[in-house]
Protein backbone atom coordinates (compact mmCIF):
# COMPACT_ATOMS: atom_id res chain seq x y z
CA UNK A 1 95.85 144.59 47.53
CA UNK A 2 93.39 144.87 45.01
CA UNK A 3 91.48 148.55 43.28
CA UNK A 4 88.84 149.85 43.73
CA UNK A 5 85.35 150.44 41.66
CA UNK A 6 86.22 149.20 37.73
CA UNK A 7 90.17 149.97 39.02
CA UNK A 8 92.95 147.37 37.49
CA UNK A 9 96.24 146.91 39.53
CA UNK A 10 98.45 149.12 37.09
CA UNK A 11 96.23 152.20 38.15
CA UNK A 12 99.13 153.34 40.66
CA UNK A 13 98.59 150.26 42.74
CA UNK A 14 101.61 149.59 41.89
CA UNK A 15 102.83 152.52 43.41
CA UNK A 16 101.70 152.09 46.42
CA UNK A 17 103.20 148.31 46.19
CA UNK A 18 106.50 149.25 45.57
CA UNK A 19 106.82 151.72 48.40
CA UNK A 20 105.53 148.60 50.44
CA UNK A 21 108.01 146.47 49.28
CA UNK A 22 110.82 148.58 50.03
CA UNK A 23 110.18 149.35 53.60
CA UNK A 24 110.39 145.18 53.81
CA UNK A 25 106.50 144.03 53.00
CA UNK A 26 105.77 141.69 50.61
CA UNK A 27 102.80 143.43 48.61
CA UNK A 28 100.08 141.04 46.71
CA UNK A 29 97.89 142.66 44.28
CA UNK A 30 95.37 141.13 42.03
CA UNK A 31 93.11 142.06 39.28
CA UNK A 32 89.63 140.69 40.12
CA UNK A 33 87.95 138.44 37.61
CA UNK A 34 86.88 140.30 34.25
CA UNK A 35 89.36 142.59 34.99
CA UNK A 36 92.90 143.74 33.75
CA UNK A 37 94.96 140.24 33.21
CA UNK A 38 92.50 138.49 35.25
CA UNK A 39 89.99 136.17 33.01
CA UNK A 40 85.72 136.37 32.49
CA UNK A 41 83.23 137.76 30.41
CA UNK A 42 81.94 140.22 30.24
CA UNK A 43 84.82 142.67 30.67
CA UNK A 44 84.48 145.14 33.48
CA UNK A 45 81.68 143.24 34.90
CA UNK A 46 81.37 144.69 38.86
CA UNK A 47 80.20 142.19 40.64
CA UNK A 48 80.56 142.21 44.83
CA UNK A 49 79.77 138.72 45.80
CA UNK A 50 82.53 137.52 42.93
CA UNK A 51 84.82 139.93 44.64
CA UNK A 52 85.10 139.01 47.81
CA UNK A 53 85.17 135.54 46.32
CA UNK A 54 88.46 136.79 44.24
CA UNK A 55 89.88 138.60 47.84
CA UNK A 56 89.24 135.20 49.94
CA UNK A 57 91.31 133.51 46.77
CA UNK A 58 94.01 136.18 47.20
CA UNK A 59 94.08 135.47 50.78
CA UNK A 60 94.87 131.66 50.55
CA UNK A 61 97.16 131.88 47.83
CA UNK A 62 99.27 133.98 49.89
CA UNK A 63 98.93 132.18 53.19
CA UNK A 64 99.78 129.37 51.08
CA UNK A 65 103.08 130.76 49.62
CA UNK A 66 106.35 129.20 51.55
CA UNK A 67 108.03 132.78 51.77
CA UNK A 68 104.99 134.56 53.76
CA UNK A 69 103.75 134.21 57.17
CA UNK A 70 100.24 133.61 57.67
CA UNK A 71 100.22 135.19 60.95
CA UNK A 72 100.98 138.21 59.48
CA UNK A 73 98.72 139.16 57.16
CA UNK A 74 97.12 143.01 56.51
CA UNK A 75 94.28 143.52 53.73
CA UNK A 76 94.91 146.57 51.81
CA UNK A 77 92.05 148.48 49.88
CA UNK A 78 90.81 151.57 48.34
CA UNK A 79 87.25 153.30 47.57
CA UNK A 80 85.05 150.21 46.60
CA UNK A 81 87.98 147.71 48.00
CA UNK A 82 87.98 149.69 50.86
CA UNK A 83 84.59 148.46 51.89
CA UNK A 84 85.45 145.11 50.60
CA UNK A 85 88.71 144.19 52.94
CA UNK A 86 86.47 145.18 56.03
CA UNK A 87 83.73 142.99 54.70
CA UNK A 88 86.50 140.03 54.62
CA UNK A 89 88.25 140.98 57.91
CA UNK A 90 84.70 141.18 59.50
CA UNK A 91 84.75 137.44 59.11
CA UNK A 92 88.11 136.27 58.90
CA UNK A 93 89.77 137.34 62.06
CA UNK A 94 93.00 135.78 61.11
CA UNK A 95 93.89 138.88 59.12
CA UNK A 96 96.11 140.66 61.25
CA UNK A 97 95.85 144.39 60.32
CA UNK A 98 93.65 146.15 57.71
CA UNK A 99 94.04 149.67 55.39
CA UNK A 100 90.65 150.70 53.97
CA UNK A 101 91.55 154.25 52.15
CA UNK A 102 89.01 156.55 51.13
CA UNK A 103 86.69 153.98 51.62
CA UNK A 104 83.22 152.87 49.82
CA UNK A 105 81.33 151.88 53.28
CA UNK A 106 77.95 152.24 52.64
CA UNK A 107 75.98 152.33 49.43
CA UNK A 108 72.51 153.44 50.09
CA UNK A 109 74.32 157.03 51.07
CA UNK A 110 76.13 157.34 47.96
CA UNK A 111 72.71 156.39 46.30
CA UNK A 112 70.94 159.06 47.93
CA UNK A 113 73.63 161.55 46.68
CA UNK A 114 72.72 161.15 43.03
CA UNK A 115 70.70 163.65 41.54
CA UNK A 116 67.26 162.01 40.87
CA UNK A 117 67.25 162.07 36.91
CA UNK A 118 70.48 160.94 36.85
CA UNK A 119 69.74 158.08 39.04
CA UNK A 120 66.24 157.02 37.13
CA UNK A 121 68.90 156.61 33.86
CA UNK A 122 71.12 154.54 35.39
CA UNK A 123 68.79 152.39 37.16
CA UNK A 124 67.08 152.12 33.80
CA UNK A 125 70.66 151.13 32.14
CA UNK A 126 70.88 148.74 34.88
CA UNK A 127 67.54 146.60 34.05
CA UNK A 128 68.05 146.86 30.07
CA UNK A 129 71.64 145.20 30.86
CA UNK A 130 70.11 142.44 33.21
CA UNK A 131 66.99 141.34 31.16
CA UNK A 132 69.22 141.72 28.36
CA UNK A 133 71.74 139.40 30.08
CA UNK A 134 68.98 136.60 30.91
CA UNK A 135 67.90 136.99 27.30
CA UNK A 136 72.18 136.76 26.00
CA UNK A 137 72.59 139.39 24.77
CA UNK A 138 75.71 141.55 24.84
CA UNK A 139 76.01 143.36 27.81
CA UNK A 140 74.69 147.04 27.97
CA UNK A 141 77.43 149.03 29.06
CA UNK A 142 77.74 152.49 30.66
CA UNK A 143 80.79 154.92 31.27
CA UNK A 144 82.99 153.78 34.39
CA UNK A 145 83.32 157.75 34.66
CA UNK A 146 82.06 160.93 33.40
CA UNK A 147 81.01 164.89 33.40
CA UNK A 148 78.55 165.05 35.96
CA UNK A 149 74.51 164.47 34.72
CA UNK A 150 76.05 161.82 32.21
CA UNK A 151 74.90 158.31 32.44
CA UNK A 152 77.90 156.67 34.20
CA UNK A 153 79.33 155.24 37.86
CA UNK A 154 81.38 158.21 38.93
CA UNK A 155 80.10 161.61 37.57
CA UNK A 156 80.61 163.97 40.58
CA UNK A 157 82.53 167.57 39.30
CA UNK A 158 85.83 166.90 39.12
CA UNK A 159 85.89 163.27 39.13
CA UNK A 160 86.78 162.31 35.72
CA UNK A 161 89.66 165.03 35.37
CA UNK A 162 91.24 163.63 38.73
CA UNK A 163 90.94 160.06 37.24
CA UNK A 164 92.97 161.16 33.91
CA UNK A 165 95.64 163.10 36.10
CA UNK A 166 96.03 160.80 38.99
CA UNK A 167 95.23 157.03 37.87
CA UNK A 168 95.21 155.98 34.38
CA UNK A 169 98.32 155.27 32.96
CA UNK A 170 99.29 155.80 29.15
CA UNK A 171 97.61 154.27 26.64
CA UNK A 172 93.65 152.97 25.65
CA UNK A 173 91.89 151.94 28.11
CA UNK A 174 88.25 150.16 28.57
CA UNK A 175 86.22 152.97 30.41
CA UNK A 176 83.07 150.91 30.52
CA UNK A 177 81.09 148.55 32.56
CA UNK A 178 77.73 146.34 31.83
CA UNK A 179 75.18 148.48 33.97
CA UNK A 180 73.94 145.95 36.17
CA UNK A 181 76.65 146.78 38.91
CA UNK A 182 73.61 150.35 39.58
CA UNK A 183 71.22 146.86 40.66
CA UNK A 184 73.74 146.39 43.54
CA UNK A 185 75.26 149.42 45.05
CA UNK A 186 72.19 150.32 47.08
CA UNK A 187 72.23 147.18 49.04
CA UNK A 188 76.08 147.06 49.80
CA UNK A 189 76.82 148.50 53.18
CA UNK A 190 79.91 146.65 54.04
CA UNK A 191 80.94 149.53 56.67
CA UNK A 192 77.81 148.41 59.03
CA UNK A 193 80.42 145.15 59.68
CA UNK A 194 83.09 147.35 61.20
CA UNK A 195 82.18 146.38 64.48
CA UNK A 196 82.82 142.44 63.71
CA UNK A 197 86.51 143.35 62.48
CA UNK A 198 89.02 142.45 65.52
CA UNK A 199 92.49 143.43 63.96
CA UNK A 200 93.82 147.16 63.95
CA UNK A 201 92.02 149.32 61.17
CA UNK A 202 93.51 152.35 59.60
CA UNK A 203 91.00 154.45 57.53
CA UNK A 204 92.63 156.94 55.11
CA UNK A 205 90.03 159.45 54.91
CA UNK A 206 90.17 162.36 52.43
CA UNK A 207 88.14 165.24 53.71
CA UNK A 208 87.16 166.51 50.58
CA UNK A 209 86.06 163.97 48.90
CA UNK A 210 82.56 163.91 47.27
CA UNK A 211 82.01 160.18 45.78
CA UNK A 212 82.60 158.20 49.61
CA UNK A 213 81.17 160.91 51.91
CA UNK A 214 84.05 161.32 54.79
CA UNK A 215 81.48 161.46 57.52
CA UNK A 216 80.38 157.91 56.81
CA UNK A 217 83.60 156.25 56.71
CA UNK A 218 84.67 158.22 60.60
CA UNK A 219 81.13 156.65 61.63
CA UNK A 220 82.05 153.25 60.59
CA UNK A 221 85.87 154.10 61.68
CA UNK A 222 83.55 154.51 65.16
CA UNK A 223 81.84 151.06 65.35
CA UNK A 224 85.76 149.21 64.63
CA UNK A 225 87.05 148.53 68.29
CA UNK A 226 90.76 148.91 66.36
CA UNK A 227 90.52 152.11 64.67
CA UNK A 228 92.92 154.39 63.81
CA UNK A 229 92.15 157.38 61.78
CA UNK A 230 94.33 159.50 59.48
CA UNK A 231 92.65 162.32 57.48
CA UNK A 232 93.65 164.80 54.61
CA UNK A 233 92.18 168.07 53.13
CA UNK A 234 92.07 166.70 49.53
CA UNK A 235 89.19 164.92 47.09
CA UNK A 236 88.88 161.38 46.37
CA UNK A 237 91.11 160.86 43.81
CA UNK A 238 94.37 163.09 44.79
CA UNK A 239 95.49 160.48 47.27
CA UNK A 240 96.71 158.49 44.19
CA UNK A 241 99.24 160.77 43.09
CA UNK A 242 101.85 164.03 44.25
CA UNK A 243 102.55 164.73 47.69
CA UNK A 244 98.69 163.11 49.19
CA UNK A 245 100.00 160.10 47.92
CA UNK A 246 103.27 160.40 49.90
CA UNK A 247 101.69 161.61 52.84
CA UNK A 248 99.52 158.40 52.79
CA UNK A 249 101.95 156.09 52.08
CA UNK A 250 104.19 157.05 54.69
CA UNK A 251 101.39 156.95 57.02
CA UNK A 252 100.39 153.36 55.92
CA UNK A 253 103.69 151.75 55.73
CA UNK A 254 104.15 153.25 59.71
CA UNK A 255 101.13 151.34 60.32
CA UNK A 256 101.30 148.29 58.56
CA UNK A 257 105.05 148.09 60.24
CA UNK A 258 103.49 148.44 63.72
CA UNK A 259 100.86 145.98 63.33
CA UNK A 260 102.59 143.28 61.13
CA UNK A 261 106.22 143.39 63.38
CA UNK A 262 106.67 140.27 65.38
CA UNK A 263 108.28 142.77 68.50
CA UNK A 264 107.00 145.94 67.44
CA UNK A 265 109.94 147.40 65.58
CA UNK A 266 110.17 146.28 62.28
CA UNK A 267 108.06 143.56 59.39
């Protein structure tokens, strides 16, 4: 299990992890590199190719651990590591089962749903902070989140009240990241590999939610031969917290039981 875009573990994955753990499944969940109590500089750096790196790492430390079985395996992510666990089941097809909630599947769409000027700022954030990175320089940073027309990653209405309310936990937090990540978002389309992913899929889809449009992630829910769709009328961010979180849960831990059981019935 690891978060999604500039997401640490403690932002309710936890939650989630706990309620996995007591229905009898042994939850692993990481901070990528640069992130959280994970290592690297610069801090908050989103980079996709290093993540998967970090998930395939994940993945062999636990196949590796004497108390797990390998052949049992699910991927767990949400928004950005939504898209990233089907890029890794797409070519691993030793993972047995796969959640992707609210999922980040394709990002030339979510690209195309910026408003123009405030996509010409953050492209221009993002080649100041990667000329200024060959030069080495400090890394030019932009808001993780934001009122909408700011210069930041998510800025859609709503989102940065939903991320106070639903995911941070107390205290100070870095709400920042070097604006390269804008070079990179365009070209990753990791829900066009659905159709390579063999194991049993369940996409968590939140109807209302205006930062992963819903009607990409039931296309690439579509293309997976093992799909199995749950939806809810809520935004993006409410399945972290109150009773969308509950529903989901429930409705992932029923999965993750039926897929991971060794005779159907139970982990």
């Amino acid at each position: 299990m690891a978060h999604g875009f500039g997401g640490q573990r403690r932002f309710r994955l936890d939650a989630f992890a706990e309620r996995f753990a007591a229905a009898g499944l042994a939850a692993v969940v990481f901070d990528y590199r640069y992130f959280g109590d994970s290592e690297g500089e610069p801090r908050q750096l989103i980079d996709v190719g290093r993540q998967l790196e970090d998930w395939r790492s994940a993945l062999a430390f636990t196949r590796g651990h004497h108390l797990l079985d390998a052949t049992r395996l699910a991927l767990w992510g949400t928004s950005f590591s939504g898209g990233h666990v089907l890029s890794i089941a797409a070519r691993d097809h030793d993972v047995a089962a796969v959640v992707t909630q609210v999922p980040f599947v394709d990002g030339r769409t979510v690209a195309r749903s910026v408003p123009m000027g405030e996509g010409i700022r953050c492209m221009t954030a993002a080649v100041r902070d990667r000329i200024g990175s060959a030069l080495g320089r400090p890394a030019h940073r932009v808001a993780l989140f934001g009122p909408p027309g700011t210069v930041g990653a998510m800025t859609a209405p709503g989102a940065e009240e939903a991320i106070r309310a639903n995911l941070l936990p107390p205290g100070e937090w870095d709400e920042t990241t070097p604006a390269r990540v804008f070079l990179a978002l365009p070209r990753y389309r990791p829900g066009r590999l659905a159709g390579a992913v063999e194991c049993p899929v369940l996409f968590v889809i939140a109807d209302n939610d205006n930062l992963t449009p819903p009607d990409v992630a039931l296309a690439a829910a579509q293309r997976a031969p093992r799909a199995e769709v749950v939806r809810y009328p809520v935004g993006h961010f409410a399945i972290y917290a109150g009773d969308p979180f509950e529903q989901a849960v429930a409705d992932e831990v029923a999965f993750l039981r039926k897929h991971l059981a060794q005779d159907g019935s139970g982990p």
